[in-house]
N, C-alpha and C. Protein backbone atom coordinates (compact mmCIF):
# COMPACT_ATOMS: atom_id res chain seq x y z
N UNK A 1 9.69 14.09 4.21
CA UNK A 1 9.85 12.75 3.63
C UNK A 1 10.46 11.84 4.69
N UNK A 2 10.07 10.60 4.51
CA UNK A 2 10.63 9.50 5.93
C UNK A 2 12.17 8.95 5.13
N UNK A 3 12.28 7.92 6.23
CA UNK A 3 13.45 6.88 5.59
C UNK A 3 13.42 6.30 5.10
N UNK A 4 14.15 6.24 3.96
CA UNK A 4 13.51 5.04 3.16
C UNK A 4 14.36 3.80 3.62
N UNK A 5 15.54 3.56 4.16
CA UNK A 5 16.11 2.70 4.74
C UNK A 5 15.24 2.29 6.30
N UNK A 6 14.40 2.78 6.77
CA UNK A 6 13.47 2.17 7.81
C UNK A 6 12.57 1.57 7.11
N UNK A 7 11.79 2.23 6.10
CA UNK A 7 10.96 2.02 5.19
C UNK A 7 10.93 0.26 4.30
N UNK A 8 12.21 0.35 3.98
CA UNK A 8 12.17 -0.48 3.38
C UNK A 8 12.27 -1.84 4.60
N UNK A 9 12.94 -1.45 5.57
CA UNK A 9 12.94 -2.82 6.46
C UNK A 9 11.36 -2.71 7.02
N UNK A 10 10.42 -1.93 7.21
CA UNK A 10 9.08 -2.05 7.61
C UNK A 10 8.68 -2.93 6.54
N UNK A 11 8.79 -2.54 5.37
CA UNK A 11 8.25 -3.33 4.23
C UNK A 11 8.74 -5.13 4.41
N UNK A 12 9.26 -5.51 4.80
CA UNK A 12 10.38 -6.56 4.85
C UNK A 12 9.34 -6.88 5.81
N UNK A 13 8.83 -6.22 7.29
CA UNK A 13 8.64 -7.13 7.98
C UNK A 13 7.21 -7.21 8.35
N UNK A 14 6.83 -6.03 7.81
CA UNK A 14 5.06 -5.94 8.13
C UNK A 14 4.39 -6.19 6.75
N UNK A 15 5.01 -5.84 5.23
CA UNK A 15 4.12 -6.16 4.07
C UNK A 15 4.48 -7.51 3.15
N UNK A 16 5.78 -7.66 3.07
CA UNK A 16 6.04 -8.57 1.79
C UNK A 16 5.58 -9.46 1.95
N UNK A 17 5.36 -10.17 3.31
CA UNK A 17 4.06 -11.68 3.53
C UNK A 17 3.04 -11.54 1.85
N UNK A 18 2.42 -10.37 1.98
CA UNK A 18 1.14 -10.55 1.06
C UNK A 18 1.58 -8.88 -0.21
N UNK A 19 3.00 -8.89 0.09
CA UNK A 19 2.67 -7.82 -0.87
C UNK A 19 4.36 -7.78 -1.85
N UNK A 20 4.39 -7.43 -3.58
CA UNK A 20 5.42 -7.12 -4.14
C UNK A 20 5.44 -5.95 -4.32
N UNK A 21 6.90 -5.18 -4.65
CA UNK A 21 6.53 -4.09 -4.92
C UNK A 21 7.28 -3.73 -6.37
N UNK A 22 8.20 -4.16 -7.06
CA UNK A 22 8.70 -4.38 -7.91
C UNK A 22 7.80 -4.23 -9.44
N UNK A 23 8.16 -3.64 -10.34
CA UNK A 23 7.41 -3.10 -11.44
C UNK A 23 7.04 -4.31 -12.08
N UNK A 24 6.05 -4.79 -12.47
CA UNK A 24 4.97 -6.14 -13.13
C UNK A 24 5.68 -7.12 -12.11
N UNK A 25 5.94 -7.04 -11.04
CA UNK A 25 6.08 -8.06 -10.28
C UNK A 25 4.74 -9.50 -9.65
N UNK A 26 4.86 -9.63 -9.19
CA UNK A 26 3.81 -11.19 -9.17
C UNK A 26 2.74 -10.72 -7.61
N UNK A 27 1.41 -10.96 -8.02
CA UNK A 27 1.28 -10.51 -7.02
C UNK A 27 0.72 -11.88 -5.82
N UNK A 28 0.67 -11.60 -4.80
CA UNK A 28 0.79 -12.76 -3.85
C UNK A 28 -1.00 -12.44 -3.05
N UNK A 29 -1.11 -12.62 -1.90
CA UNK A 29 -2.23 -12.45 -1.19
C UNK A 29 -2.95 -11.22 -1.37
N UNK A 30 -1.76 -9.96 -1.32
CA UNK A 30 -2.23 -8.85 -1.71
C UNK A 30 -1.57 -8.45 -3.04
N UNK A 31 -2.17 -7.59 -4.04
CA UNK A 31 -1.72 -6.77 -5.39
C UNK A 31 -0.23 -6.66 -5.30
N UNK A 32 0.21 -6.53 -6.15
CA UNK A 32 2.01 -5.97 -6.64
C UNK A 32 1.90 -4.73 -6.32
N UNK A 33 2.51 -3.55 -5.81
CA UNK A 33 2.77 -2.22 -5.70
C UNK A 33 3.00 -1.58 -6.47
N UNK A 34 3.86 -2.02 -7.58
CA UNK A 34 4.31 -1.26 -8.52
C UNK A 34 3.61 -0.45 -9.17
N UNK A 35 4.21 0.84 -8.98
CA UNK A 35 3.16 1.50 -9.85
C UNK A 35 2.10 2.34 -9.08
N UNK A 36 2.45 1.75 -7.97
CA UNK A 36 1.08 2.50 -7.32
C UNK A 36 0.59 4.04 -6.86
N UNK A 37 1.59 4.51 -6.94
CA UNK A 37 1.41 7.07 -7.02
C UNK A 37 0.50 6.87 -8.38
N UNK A 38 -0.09 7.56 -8.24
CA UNK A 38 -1.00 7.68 -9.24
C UNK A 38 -2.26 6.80 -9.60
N UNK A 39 -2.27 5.77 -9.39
CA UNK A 39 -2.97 4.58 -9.75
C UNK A 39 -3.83 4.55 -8.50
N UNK A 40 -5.10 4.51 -9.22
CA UNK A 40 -7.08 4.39 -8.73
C UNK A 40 -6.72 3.19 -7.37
N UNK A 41 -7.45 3.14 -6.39
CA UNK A 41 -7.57 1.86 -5.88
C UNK A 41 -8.44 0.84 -6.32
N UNK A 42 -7.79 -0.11 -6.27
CA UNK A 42 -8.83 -1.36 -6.72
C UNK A 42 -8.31 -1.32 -8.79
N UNK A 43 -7.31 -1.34 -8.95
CA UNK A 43 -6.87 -0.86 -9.83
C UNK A 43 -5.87 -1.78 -10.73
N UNK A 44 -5.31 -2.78 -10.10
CA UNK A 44 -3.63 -3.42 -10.79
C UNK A 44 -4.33 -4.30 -11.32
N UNK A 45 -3.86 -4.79 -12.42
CA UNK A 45 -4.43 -5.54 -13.52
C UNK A 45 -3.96 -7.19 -13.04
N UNK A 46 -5.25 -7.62 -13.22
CA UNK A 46 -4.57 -8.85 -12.81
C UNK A 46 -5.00 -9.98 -11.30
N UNK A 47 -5.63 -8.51 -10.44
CA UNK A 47 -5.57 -8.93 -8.99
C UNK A 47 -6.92 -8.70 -8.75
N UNK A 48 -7.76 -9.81 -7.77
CA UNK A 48 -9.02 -9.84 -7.04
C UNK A 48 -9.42 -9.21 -6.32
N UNK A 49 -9.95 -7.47 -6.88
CA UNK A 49 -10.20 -7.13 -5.57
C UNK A 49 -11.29 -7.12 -4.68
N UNK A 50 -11.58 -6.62 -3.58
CA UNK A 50 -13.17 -6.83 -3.16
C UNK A 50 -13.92 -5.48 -4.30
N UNK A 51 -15.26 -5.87 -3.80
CA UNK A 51 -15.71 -4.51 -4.40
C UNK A 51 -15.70 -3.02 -3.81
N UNK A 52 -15.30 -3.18 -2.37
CA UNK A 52 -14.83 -1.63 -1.68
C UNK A 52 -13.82 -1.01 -2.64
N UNK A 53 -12.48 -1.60 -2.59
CA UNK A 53 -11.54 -1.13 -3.37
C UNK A 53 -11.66 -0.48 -4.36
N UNK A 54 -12.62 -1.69 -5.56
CA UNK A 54 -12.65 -1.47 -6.69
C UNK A 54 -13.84 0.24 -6.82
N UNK A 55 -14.56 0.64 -5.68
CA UNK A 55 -15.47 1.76 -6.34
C UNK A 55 -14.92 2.39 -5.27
N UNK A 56 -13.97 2.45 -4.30
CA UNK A 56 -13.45 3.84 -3.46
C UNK A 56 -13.00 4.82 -4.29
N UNK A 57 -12.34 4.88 -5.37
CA UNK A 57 -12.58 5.93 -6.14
C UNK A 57 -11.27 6.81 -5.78
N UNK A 58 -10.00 6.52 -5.21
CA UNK A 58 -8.93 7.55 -4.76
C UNK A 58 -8.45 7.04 -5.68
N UNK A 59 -7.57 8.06 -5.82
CA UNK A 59 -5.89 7.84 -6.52
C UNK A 59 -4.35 7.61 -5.41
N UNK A 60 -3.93 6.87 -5.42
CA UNK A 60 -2.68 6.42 -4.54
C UNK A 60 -1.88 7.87 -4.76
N UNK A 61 -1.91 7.98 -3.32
CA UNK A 61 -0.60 9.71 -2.71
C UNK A 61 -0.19 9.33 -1.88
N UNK A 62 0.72 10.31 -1.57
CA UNK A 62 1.38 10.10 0.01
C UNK A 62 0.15 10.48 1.08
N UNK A 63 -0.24 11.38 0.27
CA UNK A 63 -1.75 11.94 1.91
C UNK A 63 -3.00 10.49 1.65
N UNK A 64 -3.31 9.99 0.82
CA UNK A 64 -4.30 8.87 0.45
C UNK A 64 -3.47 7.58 1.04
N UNK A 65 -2.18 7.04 0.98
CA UNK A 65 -1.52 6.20 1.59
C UNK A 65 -1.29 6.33 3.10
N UNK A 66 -1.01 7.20 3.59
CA UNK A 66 -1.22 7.92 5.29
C UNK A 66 -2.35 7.28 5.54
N UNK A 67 -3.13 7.97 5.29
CA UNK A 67 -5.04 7.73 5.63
C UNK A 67 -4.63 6.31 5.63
N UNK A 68 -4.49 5.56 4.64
CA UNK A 68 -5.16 4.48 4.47
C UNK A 68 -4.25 3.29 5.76
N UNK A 69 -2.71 3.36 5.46
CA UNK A 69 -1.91 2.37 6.34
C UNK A 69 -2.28 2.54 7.62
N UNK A 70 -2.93 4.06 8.09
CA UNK A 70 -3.08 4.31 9.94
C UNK A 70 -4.12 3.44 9.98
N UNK A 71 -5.20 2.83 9.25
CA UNK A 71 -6.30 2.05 9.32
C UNK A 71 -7.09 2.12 8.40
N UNK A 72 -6.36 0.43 7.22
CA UNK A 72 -6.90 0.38 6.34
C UNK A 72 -8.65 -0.18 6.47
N UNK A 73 -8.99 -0.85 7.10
CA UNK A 73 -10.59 -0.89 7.21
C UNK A 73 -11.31 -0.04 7.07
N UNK A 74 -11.00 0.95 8.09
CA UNK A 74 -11.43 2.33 8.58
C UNK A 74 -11.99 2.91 6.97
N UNK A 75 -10.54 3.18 6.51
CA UNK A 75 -10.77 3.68 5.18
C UNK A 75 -10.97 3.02 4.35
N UNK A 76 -11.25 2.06 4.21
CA UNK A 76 -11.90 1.00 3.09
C UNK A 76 -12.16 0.09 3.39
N UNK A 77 -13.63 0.27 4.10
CA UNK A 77 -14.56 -0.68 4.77
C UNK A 77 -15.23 -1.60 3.63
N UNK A 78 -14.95 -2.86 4.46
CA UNK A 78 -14.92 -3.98 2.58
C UNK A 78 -13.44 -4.95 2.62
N UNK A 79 -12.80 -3.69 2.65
CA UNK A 79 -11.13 -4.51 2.26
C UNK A 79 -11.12 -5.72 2.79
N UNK A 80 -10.18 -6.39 1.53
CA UNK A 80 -9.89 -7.68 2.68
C UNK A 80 -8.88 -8.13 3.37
N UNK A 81 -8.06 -7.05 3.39
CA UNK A 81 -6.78 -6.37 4.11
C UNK A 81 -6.96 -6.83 5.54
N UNK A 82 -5.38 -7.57 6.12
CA UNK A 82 -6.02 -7.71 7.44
C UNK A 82 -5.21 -7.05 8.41
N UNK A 83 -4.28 -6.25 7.48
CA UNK A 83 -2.84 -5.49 8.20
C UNK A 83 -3.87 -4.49 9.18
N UNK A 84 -3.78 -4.62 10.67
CA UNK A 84 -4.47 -3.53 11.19
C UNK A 84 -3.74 -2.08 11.19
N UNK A 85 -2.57 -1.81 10.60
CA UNK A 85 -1.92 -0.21 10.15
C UNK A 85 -0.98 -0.32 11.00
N UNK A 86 -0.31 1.03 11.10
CA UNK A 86 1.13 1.32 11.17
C UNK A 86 0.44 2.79 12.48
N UNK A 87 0.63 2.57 13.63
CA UNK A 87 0.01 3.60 14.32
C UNK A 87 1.12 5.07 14.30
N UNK A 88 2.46 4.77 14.28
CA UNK A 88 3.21 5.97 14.39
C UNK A 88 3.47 6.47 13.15
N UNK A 89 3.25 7.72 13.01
CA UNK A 89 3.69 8.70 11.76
C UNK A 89 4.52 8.65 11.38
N UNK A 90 5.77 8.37 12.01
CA UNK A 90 6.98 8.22 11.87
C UNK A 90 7.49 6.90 10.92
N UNK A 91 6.38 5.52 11.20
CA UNK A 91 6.43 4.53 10.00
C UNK A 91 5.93 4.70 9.27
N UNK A 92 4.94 5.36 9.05
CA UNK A 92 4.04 5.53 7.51
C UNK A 92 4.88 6.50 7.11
N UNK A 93 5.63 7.17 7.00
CA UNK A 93 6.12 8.04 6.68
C UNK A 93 7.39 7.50 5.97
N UNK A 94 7.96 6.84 6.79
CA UNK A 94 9.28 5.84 6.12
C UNK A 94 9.00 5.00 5.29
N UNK A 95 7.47 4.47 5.28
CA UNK A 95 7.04 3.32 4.53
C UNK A 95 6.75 3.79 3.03
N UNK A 96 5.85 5.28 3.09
CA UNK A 96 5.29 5.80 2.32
C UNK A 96 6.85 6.30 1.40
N UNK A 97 7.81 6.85 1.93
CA UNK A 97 8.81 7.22 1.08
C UNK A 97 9.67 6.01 0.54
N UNK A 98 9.61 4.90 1.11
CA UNK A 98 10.49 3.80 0.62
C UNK A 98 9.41 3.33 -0.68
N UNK A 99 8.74 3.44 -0.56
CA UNK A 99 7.28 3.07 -1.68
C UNK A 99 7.52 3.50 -2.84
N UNK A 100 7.17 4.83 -2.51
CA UNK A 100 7.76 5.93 -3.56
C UNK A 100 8.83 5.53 -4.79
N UNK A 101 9.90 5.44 -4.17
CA UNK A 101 11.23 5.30 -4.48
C UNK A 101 11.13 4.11 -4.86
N UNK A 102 11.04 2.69 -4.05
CA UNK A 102 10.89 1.73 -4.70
C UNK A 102 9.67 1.31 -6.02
N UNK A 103 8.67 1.63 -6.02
CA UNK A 103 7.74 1.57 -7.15
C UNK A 103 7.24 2.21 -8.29
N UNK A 104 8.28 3.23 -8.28
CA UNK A 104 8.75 3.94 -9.99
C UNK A 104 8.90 3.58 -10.91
């Protein structure tokens, strides 16, 4: 499991531009987080997604969130995501556990 105290300052400086993570929180450029272990991609009620998202067909994990932050295009060619990812393991890892924890 990463840090979630790195985690959460990654979140601060590479996502909250376009992302909440807070449970029915508001969502901005990109979807609200909340909620998101378990939950389909292309999935939060409420939010525009492209149609990649909406028929990729995963369920949000820590191994499906990995994949996706090292290069979200890659893995969901379509997206309209423009974050080009998190190259060290060591941040997805902090990011992915601050997630966790924060979107319960």
């Amino acid at each position: 499991m990463g840090d979630t105290a790195k985690g959460a300052k990654l979140f601060k400086q590479r996502c909250a531009q376009c992302h909440t993570y807070e449970q029915g929180g508001a969502h901005k450029v990109g979807p609200n987080l909340g909620g998101i272990f378990g939950r389909q991609t292309g999935q939060a009620p409420g939010f525009a997604y492209t149609e990649a998202n909406q028929k990729k067909g995963i369920t949000w994990n820590e191994e499906t969130l990995d994949i996706y932050l090292t290069n979200p295009k890659k893995y969901i060619p379509g997206t309209k995501m423009v974050f080009p990812g998190l190259k060290k393991e060591k941040d997805r890892q902090a990011l992915i556990a601050f997630l966790k924890e924060a979107t319960a």
